[in-house]
Protein backbone atom coordinates (compact mmCIF):
# COMPACT_ATOMS: atom_id res chain seq x y z
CA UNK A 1 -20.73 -24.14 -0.01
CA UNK A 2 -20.73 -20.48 1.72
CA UNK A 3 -22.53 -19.30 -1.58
CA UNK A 4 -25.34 -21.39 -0.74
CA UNK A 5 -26.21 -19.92 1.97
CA UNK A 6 -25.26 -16.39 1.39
CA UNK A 7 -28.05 -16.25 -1.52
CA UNK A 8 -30.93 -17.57 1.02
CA UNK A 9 -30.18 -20.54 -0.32
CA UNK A 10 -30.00 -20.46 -3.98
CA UNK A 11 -26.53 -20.72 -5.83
CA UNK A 12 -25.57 -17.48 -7.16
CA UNK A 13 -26.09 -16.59 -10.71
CA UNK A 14 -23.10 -16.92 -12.77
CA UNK A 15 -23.80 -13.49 -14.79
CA UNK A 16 -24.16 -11.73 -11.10
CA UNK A 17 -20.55 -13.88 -9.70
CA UNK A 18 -18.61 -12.18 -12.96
CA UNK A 19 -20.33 -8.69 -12.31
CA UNK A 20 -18.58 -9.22 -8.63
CA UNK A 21 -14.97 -10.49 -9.99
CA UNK A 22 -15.24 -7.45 -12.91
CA UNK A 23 -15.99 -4.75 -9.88
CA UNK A 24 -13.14 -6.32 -7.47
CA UNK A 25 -11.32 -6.32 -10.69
CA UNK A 26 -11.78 -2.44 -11.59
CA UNK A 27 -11.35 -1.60 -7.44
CA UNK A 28 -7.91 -3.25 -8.11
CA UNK A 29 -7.20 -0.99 -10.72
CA UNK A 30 -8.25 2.08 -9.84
CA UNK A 31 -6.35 1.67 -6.11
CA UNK A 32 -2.93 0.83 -8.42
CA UNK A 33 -3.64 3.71 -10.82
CA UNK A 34 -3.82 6.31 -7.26
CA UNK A 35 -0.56 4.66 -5.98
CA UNK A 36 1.04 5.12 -9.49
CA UNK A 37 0.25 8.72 -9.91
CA UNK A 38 1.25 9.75 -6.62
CA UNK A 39 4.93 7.53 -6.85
CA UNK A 40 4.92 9.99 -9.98
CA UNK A 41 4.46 12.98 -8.18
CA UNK A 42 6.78 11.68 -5.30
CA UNK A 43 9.76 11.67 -8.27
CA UNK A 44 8.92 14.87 -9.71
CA UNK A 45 10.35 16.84 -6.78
């Protein structure tokens, strides 16, 4: 119901709702990749 709304009314456009999920997605990734690396480093010493 909130995507209603949020889109001036019109429901969102499926193509534009997996472009969303696919950038959370890589934001996810990228954040786990920094925390790996540096939990690498933080052994190395």
């Amino acid at each position: 119901m909130d995507e209603v709304f949020a889109h001036g009314g019109k429901p969102e456009d499926p193509i534009e709702a997996e472009v969303r999920e696919l950038h959370a997605k890589i934001g996810r990734l990228a954040i786990e990749n920094i925390l790996s690396e540096a939990e690498a480093m933080a052994c190395r010493c």
